[in-house]
C-alpha atoms as a PDB file:
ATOM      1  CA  UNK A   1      16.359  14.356 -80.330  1.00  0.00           C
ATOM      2  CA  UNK A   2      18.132  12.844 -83.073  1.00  0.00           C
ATOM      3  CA  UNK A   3      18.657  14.704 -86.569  1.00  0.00           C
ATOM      4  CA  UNK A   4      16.113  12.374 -88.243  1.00  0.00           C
ATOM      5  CA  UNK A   5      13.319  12.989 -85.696  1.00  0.00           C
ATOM      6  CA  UNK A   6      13.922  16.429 -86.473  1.00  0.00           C
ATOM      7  CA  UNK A   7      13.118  15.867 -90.095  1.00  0.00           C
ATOM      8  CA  UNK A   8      10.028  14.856 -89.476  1.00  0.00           C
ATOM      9  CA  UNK A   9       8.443  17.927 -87.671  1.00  0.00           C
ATOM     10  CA  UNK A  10       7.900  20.136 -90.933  1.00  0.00           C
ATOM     11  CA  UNK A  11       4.816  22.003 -89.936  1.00  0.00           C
ATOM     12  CA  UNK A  12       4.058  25.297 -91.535  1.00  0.00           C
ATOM     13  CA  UNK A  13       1.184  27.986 -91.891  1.00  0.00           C
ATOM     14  CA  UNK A  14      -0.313  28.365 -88.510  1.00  0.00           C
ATOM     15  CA  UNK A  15       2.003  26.482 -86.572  1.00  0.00           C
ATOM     16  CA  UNK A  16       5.014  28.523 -87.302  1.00  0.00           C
ATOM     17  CA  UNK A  17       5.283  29.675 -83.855  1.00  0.00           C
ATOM     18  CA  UNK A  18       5.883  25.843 -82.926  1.00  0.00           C
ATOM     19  CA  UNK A  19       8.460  25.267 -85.260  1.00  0.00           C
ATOM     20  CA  UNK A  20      10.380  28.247 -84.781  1.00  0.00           C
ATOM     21  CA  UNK A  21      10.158  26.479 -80.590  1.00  0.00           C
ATOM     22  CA  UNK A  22      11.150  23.512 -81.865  1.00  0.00           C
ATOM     23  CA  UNK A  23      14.313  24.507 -83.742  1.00  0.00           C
ATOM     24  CA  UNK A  24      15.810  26.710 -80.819  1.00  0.00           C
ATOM     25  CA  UNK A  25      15.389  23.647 -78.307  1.00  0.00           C
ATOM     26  CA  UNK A  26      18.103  21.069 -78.064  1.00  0.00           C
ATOM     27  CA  UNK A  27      17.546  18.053 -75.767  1.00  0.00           C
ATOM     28  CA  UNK A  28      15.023  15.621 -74.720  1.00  0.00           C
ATOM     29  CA  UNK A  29      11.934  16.489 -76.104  1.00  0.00           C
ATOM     30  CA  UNK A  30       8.832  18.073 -73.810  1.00  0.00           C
ATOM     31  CA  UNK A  31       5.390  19.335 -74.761  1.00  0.00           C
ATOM     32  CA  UNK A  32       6.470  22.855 -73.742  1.00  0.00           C
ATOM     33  CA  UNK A  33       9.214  23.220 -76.474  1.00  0.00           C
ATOM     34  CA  UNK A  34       6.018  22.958 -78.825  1.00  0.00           C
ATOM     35  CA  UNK A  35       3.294  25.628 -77.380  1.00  0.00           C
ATOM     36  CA  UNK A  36       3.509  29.093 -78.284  1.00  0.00           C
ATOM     37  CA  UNK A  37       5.000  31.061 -75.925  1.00  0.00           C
ATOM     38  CA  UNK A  38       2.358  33.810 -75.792  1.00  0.00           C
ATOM     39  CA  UNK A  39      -0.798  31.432 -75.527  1.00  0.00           C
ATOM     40  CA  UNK A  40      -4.006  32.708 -77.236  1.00  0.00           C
ATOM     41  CA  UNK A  41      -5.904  35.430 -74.524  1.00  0.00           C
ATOM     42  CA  UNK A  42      -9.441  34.237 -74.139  1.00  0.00           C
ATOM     43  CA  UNK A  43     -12.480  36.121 -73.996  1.00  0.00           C
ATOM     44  CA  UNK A  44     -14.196  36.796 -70.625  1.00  0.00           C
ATOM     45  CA  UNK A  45     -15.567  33.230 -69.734  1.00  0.00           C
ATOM     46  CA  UNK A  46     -19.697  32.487 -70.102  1.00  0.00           C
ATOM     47  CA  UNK A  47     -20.826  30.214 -68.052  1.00  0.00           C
ATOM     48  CA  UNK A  48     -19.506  27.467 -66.499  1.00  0.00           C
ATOM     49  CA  UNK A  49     -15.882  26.806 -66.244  1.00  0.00           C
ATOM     50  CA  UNK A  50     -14.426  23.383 -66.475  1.00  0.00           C
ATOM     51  CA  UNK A  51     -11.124  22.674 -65.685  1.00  0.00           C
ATOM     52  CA  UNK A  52      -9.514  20.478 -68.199  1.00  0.00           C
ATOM     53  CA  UNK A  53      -6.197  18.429 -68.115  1.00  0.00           C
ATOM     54  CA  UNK A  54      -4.453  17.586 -71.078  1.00  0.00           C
ATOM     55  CA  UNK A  55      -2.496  13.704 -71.164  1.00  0.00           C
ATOM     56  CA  UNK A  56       0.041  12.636 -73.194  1.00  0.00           C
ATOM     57  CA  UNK A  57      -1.669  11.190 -76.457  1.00  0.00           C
ATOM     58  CA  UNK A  58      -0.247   7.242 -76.777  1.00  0.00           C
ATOM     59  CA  UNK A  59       1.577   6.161 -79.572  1.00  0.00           C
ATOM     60  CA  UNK A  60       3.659   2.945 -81.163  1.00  0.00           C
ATOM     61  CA  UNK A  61       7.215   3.502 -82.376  1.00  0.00           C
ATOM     62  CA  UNK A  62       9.722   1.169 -83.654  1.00  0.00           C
ATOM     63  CA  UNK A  63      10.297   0.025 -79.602  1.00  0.00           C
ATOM     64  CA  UNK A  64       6.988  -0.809 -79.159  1.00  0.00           C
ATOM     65  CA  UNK A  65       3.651   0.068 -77.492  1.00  0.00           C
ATOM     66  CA  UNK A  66       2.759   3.059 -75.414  1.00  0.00           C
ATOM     67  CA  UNK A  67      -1.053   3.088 -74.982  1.00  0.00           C
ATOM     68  CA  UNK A  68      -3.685   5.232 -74.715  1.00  0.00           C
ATOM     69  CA  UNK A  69      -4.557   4.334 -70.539  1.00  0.00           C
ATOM     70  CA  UNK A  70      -7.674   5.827 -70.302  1.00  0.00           C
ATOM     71  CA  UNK A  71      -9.325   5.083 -73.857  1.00  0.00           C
ATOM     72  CA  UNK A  72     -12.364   2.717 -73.362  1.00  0.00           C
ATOM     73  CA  UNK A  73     -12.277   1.707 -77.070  1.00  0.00           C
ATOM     74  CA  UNK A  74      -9.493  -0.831 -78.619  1.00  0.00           C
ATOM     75  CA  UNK A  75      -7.045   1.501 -80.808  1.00  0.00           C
ATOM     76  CA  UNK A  76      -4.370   0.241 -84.172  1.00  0.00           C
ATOM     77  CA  UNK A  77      -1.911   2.612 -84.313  1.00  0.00           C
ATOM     78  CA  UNK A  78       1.185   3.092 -87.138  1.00  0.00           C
ATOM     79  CA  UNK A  79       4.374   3.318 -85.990  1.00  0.00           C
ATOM     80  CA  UNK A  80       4.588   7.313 -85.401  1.00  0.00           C
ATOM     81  CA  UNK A  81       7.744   8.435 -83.001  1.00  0.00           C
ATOM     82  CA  UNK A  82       7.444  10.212 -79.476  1.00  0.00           C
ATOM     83  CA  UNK A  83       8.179  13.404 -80.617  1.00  0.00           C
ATOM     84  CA  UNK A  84       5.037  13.292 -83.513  1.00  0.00           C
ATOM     85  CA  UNK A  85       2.893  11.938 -80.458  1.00  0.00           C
ATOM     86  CA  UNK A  86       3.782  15.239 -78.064  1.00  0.00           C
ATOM     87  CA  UNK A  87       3.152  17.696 -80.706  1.00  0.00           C
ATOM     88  CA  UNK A  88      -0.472  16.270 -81.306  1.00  0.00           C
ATOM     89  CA  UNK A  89      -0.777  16.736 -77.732  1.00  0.00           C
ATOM     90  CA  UNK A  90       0.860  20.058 -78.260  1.00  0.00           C
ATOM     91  CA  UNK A  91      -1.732  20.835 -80.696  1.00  0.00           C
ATOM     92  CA  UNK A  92      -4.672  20.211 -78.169  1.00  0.00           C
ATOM     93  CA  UNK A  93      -3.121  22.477 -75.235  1.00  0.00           C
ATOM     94  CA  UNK A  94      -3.240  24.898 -78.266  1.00  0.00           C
ATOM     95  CA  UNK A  95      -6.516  24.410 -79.358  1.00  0.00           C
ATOM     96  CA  UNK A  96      -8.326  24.400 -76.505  1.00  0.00           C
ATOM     97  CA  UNK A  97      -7.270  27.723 -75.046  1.00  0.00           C
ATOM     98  CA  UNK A  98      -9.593  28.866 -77.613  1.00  0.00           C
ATOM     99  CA  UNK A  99     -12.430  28.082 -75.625  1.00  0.00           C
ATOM    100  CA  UNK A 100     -13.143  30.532 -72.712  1.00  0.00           C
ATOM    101  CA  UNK A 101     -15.090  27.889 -70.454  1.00  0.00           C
ATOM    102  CA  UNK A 102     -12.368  25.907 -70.109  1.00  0.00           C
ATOM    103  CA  UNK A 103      -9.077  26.743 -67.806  1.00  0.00           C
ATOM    104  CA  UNK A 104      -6.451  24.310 -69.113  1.00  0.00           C
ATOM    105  CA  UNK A 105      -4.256  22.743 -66.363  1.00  0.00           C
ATOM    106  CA  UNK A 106      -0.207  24.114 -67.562  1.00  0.00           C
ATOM    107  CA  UNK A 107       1.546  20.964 -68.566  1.00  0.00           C
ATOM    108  CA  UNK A 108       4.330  21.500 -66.106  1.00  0.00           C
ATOM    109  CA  UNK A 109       1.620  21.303 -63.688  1.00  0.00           C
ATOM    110  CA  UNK A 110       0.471  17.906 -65.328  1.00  0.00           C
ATOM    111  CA  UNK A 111       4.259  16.805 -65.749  1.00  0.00           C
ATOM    112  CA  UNK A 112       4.947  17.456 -61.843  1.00  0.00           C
ATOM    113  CA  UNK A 113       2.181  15.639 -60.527  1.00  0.00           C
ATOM    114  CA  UNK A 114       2.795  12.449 -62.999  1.00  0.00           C
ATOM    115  CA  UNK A 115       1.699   9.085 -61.805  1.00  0.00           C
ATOM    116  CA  UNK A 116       2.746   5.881 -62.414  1.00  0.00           C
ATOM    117  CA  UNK A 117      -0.060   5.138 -64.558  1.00  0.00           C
ATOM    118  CA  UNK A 118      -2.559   7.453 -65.720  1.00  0.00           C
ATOM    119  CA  UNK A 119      -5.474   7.282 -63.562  1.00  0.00           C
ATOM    120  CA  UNK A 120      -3.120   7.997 -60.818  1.00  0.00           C
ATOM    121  CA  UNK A 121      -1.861  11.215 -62.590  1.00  0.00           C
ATOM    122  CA  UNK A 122      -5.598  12.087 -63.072  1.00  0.00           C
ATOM    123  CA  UNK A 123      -6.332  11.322 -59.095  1.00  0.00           C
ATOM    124  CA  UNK A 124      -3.074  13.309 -57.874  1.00  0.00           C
ATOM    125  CA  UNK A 125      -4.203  16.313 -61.033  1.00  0.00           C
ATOM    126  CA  UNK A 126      -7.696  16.200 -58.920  1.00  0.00           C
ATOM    127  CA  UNK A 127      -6.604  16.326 -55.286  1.00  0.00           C
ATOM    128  CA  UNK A 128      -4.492  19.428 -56.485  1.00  0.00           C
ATOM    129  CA  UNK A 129      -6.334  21.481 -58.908  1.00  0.00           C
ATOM    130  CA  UNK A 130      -9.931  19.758 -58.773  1.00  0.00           C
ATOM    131  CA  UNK A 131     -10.087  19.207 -62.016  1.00  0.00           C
ATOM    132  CA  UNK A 132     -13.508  18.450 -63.749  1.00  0.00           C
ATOM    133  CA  UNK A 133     -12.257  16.441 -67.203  1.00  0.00           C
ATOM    134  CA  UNK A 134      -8.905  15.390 -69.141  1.00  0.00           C
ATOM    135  CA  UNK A 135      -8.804  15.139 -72.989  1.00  0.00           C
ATOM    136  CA  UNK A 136      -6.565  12.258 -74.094  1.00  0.00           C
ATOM    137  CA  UNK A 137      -6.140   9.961 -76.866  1.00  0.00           C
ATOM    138  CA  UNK A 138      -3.757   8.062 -79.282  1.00  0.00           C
ATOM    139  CA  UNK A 139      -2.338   9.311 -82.342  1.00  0.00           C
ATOM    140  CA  UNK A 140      -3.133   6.635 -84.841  1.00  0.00           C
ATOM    141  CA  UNK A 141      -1.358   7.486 -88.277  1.00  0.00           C
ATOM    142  CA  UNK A 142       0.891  10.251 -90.261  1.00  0.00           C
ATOM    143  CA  UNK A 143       0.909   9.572 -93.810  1.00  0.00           C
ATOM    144  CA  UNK A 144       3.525  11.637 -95.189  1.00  0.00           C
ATOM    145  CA  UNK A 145       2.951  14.359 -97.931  1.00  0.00           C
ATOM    146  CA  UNK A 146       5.515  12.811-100.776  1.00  0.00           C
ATOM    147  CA  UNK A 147       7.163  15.061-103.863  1.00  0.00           C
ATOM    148  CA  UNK A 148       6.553  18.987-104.530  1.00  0.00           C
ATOM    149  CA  UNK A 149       4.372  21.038-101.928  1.00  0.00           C
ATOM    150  CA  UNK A 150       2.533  22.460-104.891  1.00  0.00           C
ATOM    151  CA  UNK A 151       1.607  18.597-106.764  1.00  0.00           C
ATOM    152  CA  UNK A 152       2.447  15.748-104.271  1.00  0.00           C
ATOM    153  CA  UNK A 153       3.011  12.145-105.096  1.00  0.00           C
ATOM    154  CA  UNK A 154       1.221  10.955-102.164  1.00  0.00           C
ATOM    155  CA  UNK A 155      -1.327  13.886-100.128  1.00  0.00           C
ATOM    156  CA  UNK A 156      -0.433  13.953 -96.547  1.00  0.00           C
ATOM    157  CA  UNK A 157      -3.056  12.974 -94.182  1.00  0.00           C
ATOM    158  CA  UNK A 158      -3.424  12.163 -89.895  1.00  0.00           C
ATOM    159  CA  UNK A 159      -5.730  10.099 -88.079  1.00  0.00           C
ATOM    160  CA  UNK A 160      -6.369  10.179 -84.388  1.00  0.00           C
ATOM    161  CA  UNK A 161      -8.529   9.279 -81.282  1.00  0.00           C
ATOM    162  CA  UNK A 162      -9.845  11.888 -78.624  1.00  0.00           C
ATOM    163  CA  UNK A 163     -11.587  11.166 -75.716  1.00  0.00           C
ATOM    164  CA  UNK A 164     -13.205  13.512 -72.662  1.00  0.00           C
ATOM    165  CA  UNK A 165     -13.522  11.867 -69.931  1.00  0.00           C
ATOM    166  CA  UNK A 166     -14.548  12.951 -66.235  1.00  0.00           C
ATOM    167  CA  UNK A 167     -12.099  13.290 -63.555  1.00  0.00           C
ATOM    168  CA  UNK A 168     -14.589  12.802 -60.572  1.00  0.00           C
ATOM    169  CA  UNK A 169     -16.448   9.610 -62.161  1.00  0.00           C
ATOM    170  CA  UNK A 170     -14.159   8.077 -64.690  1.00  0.00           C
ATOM    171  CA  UNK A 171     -16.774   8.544 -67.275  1.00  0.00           C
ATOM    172  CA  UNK A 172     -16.614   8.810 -70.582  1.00  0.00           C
ATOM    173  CA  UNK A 173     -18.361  12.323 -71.774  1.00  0.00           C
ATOM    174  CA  UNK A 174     -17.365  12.278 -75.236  1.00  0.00           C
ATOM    175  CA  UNK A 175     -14.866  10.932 -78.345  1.00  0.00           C
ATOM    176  CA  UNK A 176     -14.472  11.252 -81.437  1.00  0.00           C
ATOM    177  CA  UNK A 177     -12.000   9.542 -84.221  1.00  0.00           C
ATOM    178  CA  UNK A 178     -10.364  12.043 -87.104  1.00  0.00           C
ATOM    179  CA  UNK A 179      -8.958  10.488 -90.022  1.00  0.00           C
ATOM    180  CA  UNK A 180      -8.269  12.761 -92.923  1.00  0.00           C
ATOM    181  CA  UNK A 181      -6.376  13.336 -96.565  1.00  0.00           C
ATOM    182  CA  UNK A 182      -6.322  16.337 -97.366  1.00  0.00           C
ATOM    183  CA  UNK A 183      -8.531  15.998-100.869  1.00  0.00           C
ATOM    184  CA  UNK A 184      -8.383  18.651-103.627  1.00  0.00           C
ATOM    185  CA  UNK A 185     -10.900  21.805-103.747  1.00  0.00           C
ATOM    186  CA  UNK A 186     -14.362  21.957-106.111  1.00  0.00           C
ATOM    187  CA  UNK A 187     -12.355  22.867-109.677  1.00  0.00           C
ATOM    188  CA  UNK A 188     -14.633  26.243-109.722  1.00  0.00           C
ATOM    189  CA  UNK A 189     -13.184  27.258-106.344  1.00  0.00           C
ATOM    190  CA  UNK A 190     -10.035  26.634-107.394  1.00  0.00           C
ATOM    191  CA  UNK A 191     -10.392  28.326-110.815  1.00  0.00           C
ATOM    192  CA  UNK A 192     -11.357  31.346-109.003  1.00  0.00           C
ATOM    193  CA  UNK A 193      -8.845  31.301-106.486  1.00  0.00           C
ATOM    194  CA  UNK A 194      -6.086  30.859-109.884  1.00  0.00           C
ATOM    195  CA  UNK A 195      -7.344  34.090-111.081  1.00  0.00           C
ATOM    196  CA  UNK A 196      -7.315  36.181-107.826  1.00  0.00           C
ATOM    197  CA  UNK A 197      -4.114  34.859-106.377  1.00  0.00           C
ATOM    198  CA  UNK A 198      -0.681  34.706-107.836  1.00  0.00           C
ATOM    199  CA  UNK A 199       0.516  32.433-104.578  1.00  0.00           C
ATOM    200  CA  UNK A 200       0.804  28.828-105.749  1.00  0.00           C
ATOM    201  CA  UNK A 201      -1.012  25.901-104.317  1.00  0.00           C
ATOM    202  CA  UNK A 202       0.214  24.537-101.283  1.00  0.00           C
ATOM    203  CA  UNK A 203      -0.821  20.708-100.263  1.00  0.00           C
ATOM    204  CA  UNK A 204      -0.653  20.624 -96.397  1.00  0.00           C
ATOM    205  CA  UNK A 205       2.187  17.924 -94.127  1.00  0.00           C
ATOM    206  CA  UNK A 206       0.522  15.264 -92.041  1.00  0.00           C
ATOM    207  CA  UNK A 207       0.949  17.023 -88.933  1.00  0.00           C
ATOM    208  CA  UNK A 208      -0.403  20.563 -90.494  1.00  0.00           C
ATOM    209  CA  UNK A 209      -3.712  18.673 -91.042  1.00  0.00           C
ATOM    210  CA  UNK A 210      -3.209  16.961 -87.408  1.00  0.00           C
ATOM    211  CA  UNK A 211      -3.397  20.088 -86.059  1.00  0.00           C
ATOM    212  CA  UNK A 212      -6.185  21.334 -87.983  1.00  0.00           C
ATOM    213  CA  UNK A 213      -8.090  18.514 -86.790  1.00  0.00           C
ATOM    214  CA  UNK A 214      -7.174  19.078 -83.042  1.00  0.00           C
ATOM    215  CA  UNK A 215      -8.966  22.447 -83.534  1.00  0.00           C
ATOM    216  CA  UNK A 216     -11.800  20.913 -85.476  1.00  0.00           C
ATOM    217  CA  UNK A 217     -11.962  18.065 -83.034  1.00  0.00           C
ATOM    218  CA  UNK A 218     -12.025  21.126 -79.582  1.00  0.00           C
ATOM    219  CA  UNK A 219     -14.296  22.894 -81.202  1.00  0.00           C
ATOM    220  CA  UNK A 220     -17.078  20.322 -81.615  1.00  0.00           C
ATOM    221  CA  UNK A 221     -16.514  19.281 -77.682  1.00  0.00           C
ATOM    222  CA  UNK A 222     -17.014  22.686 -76.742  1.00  0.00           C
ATOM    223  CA  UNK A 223     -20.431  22.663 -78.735  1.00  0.00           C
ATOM    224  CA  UNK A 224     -21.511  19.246 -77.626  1.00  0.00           C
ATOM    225  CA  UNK A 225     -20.230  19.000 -73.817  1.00  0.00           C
ATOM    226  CA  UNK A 226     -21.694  21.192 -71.086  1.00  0.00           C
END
């Protein structure tokens, strides 16, 4: 990865331990330089277990194209970069081992058995490790967070697609587009907040509200999809 590629994965609060990955790894870039390397421990499952795979989320850079396969719905996407595209995807492996009914397929395991397209990754993942779903998606936008941290020119904000869809039947069990600025706080919350914290206010990157979102986004398909 070039020096300017590395410039634009700022993340901070929660996804520290991705950064501090990130920084330590020279070389072409992988999803695994971004996960944590102790993954969250789940709680005994309830329930049914699905087996989920996660894809690589499509993008466009400056060289062009690189779609979203499996996404039933037409998608306009910025110009991002490969590396903002795998931490997204990064940030659903990360989210979704939240969840206790699903068992989330390794992504070496998903890397090994890649296909020349993606339905024939998703028919080699399912021969393998009968797999029940696979979350994809494209990421559609960054917009930058411009000037000071604490009073920003320009908020930063991320927009994405998600989709579920089932491994056995190619259908599509749910979706969901996220597109969010991060938007200042109710002025009496943030009075209050003034007077009982000396820490000063902190306006989140693009990719820090991207990967909000991915755990917004996994925790509504974990309501909604049984």
């Amino acid at each position: 990865m070039n020096s300017a590629g590395m410039k634009r994965l700022r993340v901070r609060g929660p996804a520290l331990l991705l950064v501090a990955a990130l920084l330590v790894v020279s070389g072409c870039s992988q999803i695994r330089r971004y996960l944590p390397n102790n993954p969250f421990i789940t709680p005994e499952p309830v329930g049914d277990v699905r087996t989920v795979a996660v894809l690589p989320f499509g993008y466009r850079d400056a060289e062009g194209v690189h779609p979203c396969e499996l996404c039933s719905n037409p998608v306009v996407m910025a110009e991002t970069s490969a590396d903002d595209a795998l931490l997204v995807t990064a940030f659903f492996y990360e989210a979704l081992t939240r969840h206790p009914r699903f068992n989330i397929v390794p992504f070496e395991t998903v890397e090994r058995l890649q296909g020349a397209t993606a339905q024939e990754t998703v028919d080699r993942l399912d021969v393998m490790m009968d797999i029940n779903a696979v979350v994809t998606g494209a990421l559609l936008e960054l917009r930058p967070r411009i000037g000071d941290p604490a009073n920003p020119e320009q908020r930063g904000g991320a927009a994405f697609y998600v989709v579920l869809i089932d491994a056995k039947t190619g259908e599509e069990l749910w979706n969901r587009v996220f597109d969010k600025t991060q938007r200042p706080k109710n002025p009496a919350v943030a009075g209050w907040q003034k007077l009982v914290s000396t820490a000063k206010p902190h306006w989140q990157t693009s990719l820090g509200i991207a990967q909000s979102g991915a755990v917004d986004l996994m925790k509504n398909m974990a309501r909604t999809v049984r």
